[in-house]
Structure formats: structure tokens, C-alpha cells
C-alpha atoms as a PDB file:
ATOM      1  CA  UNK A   1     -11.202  24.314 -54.320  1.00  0.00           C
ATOM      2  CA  UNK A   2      -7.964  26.328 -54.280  1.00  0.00           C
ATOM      3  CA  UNK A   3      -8.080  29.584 -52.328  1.00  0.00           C
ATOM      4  CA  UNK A   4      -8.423  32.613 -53.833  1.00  0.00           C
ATOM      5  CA  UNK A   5      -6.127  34.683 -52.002  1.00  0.00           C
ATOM      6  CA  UNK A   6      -4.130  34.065 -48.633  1.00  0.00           C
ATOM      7  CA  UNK A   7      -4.941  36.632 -45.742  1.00  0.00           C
ATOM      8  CA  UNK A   8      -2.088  36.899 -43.172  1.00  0.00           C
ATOM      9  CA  UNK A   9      -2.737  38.638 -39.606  1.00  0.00           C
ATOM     10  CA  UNK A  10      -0.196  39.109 -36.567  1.00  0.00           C
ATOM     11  CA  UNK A  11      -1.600  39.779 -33.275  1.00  0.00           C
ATOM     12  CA  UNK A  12       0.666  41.684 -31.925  1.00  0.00           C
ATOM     13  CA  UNK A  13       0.730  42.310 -27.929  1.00  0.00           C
ATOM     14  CA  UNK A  14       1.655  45.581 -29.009  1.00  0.00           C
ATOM     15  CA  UNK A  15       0.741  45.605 -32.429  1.00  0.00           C
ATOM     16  CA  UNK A  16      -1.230  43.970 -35.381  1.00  0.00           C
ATOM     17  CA  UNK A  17      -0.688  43.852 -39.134  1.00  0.00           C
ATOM     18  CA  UNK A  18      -2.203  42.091 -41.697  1.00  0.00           C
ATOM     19  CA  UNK A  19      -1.141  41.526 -45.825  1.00  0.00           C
ATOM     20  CA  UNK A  20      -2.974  39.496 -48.346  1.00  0.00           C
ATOM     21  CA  UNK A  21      -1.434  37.077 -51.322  1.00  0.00           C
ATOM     22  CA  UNK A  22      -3.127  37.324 -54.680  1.00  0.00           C
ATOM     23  CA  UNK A  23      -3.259  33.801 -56.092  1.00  0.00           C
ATOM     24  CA  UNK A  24      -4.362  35.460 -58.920  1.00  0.00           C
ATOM     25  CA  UNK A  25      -1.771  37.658 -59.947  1.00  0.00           C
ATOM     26  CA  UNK A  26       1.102  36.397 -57.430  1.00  0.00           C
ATOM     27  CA  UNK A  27       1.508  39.623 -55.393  1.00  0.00           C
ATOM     28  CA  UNK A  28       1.581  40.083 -51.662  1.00  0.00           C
ATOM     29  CA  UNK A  29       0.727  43.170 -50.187  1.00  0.00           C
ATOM     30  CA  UNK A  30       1.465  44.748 -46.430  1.00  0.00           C
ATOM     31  CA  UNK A  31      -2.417  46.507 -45.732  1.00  0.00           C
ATOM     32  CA  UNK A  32      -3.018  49.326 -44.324  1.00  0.00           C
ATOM     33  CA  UNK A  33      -5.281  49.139 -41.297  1.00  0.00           C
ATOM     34  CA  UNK A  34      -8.751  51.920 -40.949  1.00  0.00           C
ATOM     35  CA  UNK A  35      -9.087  52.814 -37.445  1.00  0.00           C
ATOM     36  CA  UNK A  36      -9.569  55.672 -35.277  1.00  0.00           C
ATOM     37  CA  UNK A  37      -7.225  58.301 -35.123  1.00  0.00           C
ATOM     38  CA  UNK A  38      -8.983  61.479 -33.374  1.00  0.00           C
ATOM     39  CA  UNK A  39     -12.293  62.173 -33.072  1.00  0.00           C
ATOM     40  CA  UNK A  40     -14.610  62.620 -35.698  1.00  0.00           C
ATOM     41  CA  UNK A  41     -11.213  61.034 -37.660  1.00  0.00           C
ATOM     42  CA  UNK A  42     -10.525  57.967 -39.342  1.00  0.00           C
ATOM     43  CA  UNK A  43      -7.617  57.066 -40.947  1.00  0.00           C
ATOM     44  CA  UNK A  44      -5.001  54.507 -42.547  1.00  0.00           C
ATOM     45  CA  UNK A  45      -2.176  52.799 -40.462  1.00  0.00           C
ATOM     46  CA  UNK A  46       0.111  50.615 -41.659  1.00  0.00           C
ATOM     47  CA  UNK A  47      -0.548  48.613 -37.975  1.00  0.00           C
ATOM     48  CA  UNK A  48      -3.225  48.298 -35.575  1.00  0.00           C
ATOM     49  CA  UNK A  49      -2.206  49.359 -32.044  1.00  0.00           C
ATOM     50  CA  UNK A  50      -3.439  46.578 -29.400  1.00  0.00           C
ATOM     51  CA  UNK A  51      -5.297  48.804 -27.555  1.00  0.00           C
ATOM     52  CA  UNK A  52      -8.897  49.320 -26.558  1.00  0.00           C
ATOM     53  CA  UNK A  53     -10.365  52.110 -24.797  1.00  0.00           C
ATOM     54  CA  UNK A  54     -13.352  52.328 -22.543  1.00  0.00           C
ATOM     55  CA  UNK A  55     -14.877  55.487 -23.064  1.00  0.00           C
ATOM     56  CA  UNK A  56     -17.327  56.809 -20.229  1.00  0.00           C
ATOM     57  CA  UNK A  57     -20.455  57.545 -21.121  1.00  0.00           C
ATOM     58  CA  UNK A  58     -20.457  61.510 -21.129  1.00  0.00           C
ATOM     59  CA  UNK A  59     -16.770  61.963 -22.295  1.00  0.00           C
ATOM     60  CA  UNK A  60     -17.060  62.540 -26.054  1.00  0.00           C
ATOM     61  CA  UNK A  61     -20.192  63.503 -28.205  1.00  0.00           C
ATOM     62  CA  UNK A  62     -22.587  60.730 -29.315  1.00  0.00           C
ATOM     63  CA  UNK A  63     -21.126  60.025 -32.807  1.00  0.00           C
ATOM     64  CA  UNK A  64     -18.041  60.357 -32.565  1.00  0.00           C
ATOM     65  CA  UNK A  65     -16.265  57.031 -33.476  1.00  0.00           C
ATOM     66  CA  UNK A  66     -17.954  56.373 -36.430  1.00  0.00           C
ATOM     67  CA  UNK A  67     -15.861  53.897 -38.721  1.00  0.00           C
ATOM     68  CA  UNK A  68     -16.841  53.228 -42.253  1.00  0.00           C
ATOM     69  CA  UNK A  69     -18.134  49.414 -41.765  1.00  0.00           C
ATOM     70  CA  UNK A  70     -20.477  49.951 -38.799  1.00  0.00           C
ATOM     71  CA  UNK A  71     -22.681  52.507 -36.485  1.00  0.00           C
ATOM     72  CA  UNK A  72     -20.527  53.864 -33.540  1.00  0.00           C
ATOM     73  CA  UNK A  73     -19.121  51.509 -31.296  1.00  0.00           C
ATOM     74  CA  UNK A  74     -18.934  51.250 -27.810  1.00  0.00           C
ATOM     75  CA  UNK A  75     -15.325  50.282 -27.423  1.00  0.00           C
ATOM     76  CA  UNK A  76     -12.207  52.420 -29.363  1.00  0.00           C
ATOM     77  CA  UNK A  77      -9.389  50.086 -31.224  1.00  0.00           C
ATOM     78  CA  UNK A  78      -6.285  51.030 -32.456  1.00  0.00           C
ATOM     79  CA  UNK A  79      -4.440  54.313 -32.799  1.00  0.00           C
ATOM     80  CA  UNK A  80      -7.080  56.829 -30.749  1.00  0.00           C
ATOM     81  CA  UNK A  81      -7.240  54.483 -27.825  1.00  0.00           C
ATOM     82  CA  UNK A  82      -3.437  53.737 -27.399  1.00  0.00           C
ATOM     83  CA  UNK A  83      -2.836  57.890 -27.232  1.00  0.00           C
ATOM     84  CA  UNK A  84      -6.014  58.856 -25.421  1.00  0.00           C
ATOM     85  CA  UNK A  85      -5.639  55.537 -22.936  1.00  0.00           C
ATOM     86  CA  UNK A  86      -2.185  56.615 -22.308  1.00  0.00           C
ATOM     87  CA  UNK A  87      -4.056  60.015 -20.933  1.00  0.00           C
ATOM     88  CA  UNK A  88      -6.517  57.687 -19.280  1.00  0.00           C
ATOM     89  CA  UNK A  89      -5.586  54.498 -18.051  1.00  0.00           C
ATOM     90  CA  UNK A  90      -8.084  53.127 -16.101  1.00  0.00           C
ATOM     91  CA  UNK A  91     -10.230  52.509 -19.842  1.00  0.00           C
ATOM     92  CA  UNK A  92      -6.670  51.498 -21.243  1.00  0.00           C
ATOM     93  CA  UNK A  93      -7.020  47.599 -22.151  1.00  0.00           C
ATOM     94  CA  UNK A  94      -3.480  46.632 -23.424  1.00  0.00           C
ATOM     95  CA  UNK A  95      -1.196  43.363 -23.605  1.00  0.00           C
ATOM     96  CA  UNK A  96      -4.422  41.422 -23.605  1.00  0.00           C
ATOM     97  CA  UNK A  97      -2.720  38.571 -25.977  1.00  0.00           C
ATOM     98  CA  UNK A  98      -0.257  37.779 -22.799  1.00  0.00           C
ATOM     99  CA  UNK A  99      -3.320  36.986 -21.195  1.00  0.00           C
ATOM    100  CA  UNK A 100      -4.244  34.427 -22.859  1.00  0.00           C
ATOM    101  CA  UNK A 101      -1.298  32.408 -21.958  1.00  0.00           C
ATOM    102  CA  UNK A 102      -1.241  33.096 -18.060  1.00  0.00           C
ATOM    103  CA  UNK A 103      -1.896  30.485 -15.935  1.00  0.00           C
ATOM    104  CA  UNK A 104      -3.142  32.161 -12.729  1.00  0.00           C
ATOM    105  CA  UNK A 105      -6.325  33.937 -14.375  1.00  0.00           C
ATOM    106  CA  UNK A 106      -9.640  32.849 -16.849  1.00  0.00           C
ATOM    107  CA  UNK A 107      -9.050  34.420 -20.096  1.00  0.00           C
ATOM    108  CA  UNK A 108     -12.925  34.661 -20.656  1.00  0.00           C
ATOM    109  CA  UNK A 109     -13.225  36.335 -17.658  1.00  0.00           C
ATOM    110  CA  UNK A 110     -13.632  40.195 -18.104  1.00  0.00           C
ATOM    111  CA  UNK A 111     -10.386  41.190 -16.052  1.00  0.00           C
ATOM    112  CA  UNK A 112      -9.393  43.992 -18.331  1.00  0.00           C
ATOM    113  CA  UNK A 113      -8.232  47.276 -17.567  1.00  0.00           C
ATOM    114  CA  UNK A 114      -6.537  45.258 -15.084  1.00  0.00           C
ATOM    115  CA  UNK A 115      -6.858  45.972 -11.325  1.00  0.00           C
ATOM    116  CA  UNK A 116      -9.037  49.522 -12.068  1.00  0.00           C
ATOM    117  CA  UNK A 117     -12.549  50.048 -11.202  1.00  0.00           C
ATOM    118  CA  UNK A 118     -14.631  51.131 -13.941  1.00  0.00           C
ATOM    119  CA  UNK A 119     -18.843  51.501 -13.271  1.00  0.00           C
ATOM    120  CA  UNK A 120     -18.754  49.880 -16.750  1.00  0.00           C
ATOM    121  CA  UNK A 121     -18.360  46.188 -17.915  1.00  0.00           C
ATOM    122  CA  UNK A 122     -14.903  45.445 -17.977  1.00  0.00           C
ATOM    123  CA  UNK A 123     -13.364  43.215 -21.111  1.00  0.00           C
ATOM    124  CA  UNK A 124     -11.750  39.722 -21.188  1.00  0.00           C
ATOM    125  CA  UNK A 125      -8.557  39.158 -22.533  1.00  0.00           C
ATOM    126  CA  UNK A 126     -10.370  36.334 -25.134  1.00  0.00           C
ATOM    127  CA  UNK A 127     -12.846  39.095 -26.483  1.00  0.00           C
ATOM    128  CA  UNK A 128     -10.412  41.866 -26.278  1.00  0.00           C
ATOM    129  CA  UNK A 129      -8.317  39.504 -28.848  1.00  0.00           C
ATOM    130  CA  UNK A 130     -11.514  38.730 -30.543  1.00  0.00           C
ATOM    131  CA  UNK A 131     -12.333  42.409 -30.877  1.00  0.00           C
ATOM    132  CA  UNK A 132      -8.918  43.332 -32.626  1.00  0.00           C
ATOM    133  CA  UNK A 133      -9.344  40.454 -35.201  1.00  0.00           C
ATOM    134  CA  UNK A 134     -12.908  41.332 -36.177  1.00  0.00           C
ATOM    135  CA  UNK A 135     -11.412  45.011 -36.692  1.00  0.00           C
ATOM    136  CA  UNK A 136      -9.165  43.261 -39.042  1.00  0.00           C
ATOM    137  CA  UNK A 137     -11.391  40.793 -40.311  1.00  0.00           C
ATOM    138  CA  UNK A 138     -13.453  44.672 -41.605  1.00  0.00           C
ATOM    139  CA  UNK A 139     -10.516  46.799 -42.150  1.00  0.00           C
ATOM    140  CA  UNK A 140      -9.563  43.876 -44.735  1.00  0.00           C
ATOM    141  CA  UNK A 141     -13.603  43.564 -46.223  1.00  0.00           C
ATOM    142  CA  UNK A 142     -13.483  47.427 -46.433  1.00  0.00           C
ATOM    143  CA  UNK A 143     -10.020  48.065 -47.886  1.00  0.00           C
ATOM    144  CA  UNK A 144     -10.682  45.122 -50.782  1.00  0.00           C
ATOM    145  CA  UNK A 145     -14.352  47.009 -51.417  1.00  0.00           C
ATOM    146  CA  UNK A 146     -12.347  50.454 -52.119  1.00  0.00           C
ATOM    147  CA  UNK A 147     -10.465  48.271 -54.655  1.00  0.00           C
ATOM    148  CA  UNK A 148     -13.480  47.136 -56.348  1.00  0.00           C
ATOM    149  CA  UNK A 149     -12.494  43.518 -54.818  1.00  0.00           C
ATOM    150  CA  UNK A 150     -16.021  41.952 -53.572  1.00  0.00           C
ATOM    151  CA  UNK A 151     -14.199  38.979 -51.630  1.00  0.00           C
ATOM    152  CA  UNK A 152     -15.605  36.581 -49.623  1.00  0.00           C
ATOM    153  CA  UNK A 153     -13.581  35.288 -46.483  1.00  0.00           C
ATOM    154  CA  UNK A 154     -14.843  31.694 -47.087  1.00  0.00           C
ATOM    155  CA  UNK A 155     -13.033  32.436 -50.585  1.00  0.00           C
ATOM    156  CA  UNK A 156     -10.061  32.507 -48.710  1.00  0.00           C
ATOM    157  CA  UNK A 157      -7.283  31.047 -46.062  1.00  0.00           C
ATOM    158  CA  UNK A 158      -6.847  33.137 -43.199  1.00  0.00           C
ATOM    159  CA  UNK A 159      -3.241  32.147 -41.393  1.00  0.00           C
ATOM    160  CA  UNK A 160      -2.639  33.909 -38.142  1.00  0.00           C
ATOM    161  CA  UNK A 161       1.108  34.323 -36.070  1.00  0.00           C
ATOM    162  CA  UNK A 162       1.263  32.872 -32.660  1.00  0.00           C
ATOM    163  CA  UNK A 163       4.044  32.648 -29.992  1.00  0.00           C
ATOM    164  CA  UNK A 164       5.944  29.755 -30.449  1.00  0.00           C
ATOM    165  CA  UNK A 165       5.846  29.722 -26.888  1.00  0.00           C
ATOM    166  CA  UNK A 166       1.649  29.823 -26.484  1.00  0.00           C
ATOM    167  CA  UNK A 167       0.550  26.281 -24.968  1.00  0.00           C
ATOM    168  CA  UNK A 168      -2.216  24.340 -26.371  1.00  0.00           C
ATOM    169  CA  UNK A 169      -4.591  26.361 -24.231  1.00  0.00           C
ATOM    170  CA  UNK A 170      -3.757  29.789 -25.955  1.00  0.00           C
ATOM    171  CA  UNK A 171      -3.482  28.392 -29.188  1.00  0.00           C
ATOM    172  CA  UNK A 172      -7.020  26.950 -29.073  1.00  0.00           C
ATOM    173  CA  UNK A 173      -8.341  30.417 -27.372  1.00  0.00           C
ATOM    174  CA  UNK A 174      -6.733  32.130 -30.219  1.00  0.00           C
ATOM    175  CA  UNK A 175      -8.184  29.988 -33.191  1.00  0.00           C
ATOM    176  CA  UNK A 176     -11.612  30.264 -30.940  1.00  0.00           C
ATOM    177  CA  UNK A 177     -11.564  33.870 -31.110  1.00  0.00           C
ATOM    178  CA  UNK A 178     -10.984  34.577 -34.923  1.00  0.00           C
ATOM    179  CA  UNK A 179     -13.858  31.851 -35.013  1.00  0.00           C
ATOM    180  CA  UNK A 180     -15.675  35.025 -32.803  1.00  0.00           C
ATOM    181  CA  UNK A 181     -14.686  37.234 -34.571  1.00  0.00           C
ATOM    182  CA  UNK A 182     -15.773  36.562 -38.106  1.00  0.00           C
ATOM    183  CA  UNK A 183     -13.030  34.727 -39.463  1.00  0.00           C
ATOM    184  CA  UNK A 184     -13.692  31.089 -40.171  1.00  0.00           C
ATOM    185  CA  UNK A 185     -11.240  28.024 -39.502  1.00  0.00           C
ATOM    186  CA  UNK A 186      -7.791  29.609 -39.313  1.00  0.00           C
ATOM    187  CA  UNK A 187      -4.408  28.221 -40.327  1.00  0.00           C
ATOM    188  CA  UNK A 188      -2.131  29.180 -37.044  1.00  0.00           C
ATOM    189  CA  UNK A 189       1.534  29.529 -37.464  1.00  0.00           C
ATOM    190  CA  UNK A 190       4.410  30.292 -35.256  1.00  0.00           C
ATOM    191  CA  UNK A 191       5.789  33.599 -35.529  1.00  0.00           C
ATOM    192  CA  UNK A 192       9.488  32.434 -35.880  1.00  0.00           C
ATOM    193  CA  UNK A 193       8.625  29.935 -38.482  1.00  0.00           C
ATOM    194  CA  UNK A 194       7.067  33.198 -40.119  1.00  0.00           C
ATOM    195  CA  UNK A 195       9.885  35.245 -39.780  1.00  0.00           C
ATOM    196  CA  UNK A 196      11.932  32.166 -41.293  1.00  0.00           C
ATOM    197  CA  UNK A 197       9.637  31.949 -44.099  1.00  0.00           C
ATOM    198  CA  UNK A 198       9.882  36.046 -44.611  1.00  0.00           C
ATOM    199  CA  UNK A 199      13.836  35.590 -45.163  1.00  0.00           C
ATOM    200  CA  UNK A 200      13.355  32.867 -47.359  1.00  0.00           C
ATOM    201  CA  UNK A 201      10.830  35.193 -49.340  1.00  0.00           C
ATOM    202  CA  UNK A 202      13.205  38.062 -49.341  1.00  0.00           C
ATOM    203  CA  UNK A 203      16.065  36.007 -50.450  1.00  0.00           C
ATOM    204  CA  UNK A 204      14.833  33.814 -53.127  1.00  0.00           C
ATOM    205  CA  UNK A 205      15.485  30.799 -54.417  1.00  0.00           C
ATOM    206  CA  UNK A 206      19.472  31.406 -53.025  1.00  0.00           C
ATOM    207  CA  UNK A 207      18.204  30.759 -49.586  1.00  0.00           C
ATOM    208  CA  UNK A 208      18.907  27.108 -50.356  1.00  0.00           C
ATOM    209  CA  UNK A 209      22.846  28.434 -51.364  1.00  0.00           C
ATOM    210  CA  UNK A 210      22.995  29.728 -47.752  1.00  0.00           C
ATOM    211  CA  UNK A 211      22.624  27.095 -45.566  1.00  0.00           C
ATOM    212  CA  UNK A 212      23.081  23.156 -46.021  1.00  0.00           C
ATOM    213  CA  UNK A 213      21.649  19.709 -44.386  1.00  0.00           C
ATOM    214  CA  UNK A 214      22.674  19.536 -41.148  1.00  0.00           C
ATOM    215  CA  UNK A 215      22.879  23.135 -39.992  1.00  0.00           C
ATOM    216  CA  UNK A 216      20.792  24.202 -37.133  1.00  0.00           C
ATOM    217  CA  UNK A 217      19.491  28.031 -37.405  1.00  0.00           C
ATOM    218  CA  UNK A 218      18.284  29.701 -33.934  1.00  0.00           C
ATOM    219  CA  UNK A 219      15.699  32.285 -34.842  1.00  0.00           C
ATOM    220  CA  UNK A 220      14.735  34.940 -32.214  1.00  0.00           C
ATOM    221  CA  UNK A 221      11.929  36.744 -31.904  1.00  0.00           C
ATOM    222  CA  UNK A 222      11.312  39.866 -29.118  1.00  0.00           C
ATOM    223  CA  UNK A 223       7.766  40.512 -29.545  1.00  0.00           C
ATOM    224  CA  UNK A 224       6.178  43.256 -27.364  1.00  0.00           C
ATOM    225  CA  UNK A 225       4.882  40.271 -24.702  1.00  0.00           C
ATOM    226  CA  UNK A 226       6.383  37.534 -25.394  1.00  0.00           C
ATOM    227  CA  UNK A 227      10.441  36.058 -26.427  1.00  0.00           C
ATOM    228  CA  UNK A 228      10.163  33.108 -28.531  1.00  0.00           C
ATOM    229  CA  UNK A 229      13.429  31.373 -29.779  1.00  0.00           C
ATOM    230  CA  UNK A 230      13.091  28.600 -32.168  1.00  0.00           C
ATOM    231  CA  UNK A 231      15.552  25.968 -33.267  1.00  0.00           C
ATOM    232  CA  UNK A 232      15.121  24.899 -36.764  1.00  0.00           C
ATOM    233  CA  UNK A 233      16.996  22.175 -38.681  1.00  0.00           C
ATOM    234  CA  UNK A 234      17.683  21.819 -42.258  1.00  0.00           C
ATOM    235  CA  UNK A 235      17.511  18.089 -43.211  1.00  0.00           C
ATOM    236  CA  UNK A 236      18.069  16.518 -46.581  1.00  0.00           C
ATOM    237  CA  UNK A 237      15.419  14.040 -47.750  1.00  0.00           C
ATOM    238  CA  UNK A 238      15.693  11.742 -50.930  1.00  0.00           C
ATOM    239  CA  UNK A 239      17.624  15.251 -52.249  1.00  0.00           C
ATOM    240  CA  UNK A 240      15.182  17.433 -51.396  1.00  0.00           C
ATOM    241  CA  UNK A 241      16.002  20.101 -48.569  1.00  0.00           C
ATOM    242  CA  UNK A 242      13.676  20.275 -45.590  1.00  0.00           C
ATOM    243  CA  UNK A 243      13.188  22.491 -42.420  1.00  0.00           C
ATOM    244  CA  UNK A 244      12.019  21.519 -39.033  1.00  0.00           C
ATOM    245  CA  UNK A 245      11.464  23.062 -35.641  1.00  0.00           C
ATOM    246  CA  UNK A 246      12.817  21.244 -33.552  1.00  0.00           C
ATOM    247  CA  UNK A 247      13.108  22.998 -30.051  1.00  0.00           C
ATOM    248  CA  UNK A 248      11.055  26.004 -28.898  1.00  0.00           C
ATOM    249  CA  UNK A 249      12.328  28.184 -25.685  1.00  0.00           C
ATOM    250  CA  UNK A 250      10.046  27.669 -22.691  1.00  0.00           C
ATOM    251  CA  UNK A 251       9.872  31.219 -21.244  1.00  0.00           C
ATOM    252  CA  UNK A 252       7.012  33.264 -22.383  1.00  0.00           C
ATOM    253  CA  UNK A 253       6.789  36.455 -21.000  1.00  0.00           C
ATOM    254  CA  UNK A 254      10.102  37.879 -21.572  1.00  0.00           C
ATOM    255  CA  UNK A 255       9.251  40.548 -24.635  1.00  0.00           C
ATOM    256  CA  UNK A 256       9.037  43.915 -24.490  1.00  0.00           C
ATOM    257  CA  UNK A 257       6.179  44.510 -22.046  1.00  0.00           C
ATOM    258  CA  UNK A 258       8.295  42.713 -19.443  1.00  0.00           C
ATOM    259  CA  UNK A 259      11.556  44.926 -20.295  1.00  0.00           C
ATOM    260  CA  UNK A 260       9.497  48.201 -20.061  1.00  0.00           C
ATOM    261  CA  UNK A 261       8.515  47.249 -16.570  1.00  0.00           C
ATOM    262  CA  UNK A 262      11.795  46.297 -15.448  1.00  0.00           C
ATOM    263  CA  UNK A 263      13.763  49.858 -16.775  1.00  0.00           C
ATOM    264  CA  UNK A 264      10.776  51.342 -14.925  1.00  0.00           C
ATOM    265  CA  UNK A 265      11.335  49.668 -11.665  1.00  0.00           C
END
């Protein structure tokens, strides 16, 4: 059975955004994103800051990070913990997707807000990335309900951005946790092959005018953790014009993350 719709999502070290593809009616839209945005306040982002916060125990009334899909939770995503973290960074969990990719540490193991002490259980950068997708996966649910769109996820194909650069080992641990987090088998594509795809989008049908069989196009991409360059090659087949990656840079954490802390020192 054809899919109903199409459901992109980018986790972003920094950021996440999401848009959805009517098959229906052939229209793609960028969604907005219900989070947390004071207390006692939700609201409508275009993105989803990749942040969590811890919050102790006595710091804020009981009831007071109530979103509209569930009872209050235990852990803050998005907009309120990025600001209020910033204020408080031992509960800060950031950059958890970089993580996933790093050799020298278990990404199940609950690491995260990295070297603090908290009396509470820390997070692991797997369900910290699982925890951001299953906001998503409700922001998504919720936002088609206040459209009077009942859709079902298995109705669906879900196709999440990854690093170019992400190993097998990331790549399964990011599939694994959208499994976690609610949203079925997902299609994973690299982010410059998405950007690529974008510019062919926004161009049209002409994009085939502006570059020919044999040309070799470089795309970069300077994510908030990671730096992923892509060759791509435009080959002709029986007449028909096709693209292929053909080299992908091997440095991974080179994004913005990494440039912060290098101004800084």
C-alpha cells in the first residue's frame, strides 16, 4: 500500500525540525514544533532545540510542564530547557546526537549532563535522542489532530537526516531509537543528499539544465556537531540522468559545537 503522507525529521545536534508531504494533495509543509516555552507555557516553534533539562525536584511547582499530549513530565525538551539550562548547566543535556558517534564512550550508558553530579538519574545519549524524536513523533500526532487529520504513523513513511559522516554504529542507534521512540521502521537519509534533494525541489525541473553527466558537485554541510562534505556525481544512464554519492569526508566532529569551543579557548 502506498503511503499516505511522507513525515520528514532532522535531528539536529543543535536543532530539530520536522515537515510532512501530503500524497494526497501534493503539498509539503515545514511544522511547527509544541514544546515548552516558560512555565505554565506552551507554545509553537518552528524547531525543536536539542536540549533537555533535569529539573530538581523542589525547583518549580508540581504541574508545571504540562504539554497537551501527556501528564507532566519529568524531563523538559526544547525551547524552556535550552534558556533555563543555559542558567543551569549541570541539568543541561545538549549535543547528545555527537554522542552517538564517539568511539571512547557507550551511548546507552546514562553519561549525560556530562562530567556533573546530579543526585538524580542521569540520561544516555541513545534515550536523550530517543526522547527528542518521541517529542516529535507527538508534536506531529497533536498538530495533525488540531487539523482534524486523525493519522496513523503506520499510515505513513517516516525518513530521518543523518550525518553523512555517522558509521554503521550510529546509524543503527539512530534507526533503534525512533524504533523507541514511537516511530516504526524509518527510512534514514544523509543530510547532504537532503540538502541536494531540497535544491532540486526549489529549482524544478531546470535542475537538470544546470548541471550535465560527468560533473561532480561537492555539497557541504556545517551542522551544529558535525561537518559532512559529500561528493556527488551526475551520470547518464540509457539517457536518463542519475546522481550518486560517491565520496563522504571522514571527519565528524568538526560543526559548530567544535567551533564554539575553539573561539572560547
Amino acid at each position: 500500500m502506498n503511503p499516505r503522507f511522507s513525515l520528514g525529521i532532522d535531528l539536529g545536534t543543535s536543532n530539530c525540525a520536522m515537515a510532512v508531504a501530503d500524497h494526497d494533495s501534493d503539498s509539503t509543509d515545514v511544522l511547527p514544533v509544541t514544546q515548552i516555552v516558560a512555565a505554565n507555557q506552551v507554545g509553537e516553534m518552528r524547531t525543536l532545540p536539542s536540549a533537555l533539562y533535569l529539573p530538581h525536584p523542589e525547583e518549580f511547582p508540581a504541574d508545571s510542564f504540562r504539554l497537551p499530549w501527556d501528564a507532566v513530565g519529568q524531563v523538559i525538551v526544547g525551547q524552556f530547557a535550552r534558556d533555563h539550562g543555559a542558567l543551569v548547566p549541570d541539568r543541561l543535556v545538549t549535543s547528545a546526537k555527537s554522542w552517538l558517534s564517539n568511539p571512547h564512550i557507550d551511548p546507552k550508558q546514562r553519561t549525560l549532563p556530562w562530567r556533573f553530579d546530579i543526585a538524580e538519574e542521569k540520561l544516555s545519549p541513545f534515550e536523550s535522542s530517543s526522547r527528542y524524536l518521541q517529542h516529535l513523533k507527538e508534536s506531529f500526532l497533536y498538530s495533525m489532530h488540531q487539523q482534524g487529520r486523525e493519522w496513523n504513523l503506520a499510515d505513513g513513511q517516516v525518513v530521518l537526516t543523518v550525518p553523512a559522516s555517522f558509521d554503521e554504529v550510529a546509524r543503527s542507534l539512530t534507526a533503534e531509537a525512533a524504533e523507541t521512540a514511537g516511530l516504526g521502521k524509518v527510512v534514514l537519509l544523509e543530510e547532504p543528499q537532503a540538502a541536494f534533494y531540497a535544491w532540486m525541489a526549489q529549482v524544478g525541473p531546470e535542475w537538470r539544465n544546470a548541471v550535465t553527466p560527468g560533473d561532480i558537485i561537492l555539497v557541504c554541510d556545517i551542522g551544529g556537531g558535525t561537518a559532512d562534505f559529500s561528493l556527488i556525481a551526475v551520470t547518464d544512464a540509457a539517457g536518463d540522468m542519475q546522481l550518486e554519492r560517491i565520496s563522504v569526508g571522514e571527519h565528524i566532529l568538526l560543526g559548530g559545537d567544535n567551533m564554539d569551543l575553539a573561539l572560547a579557548y
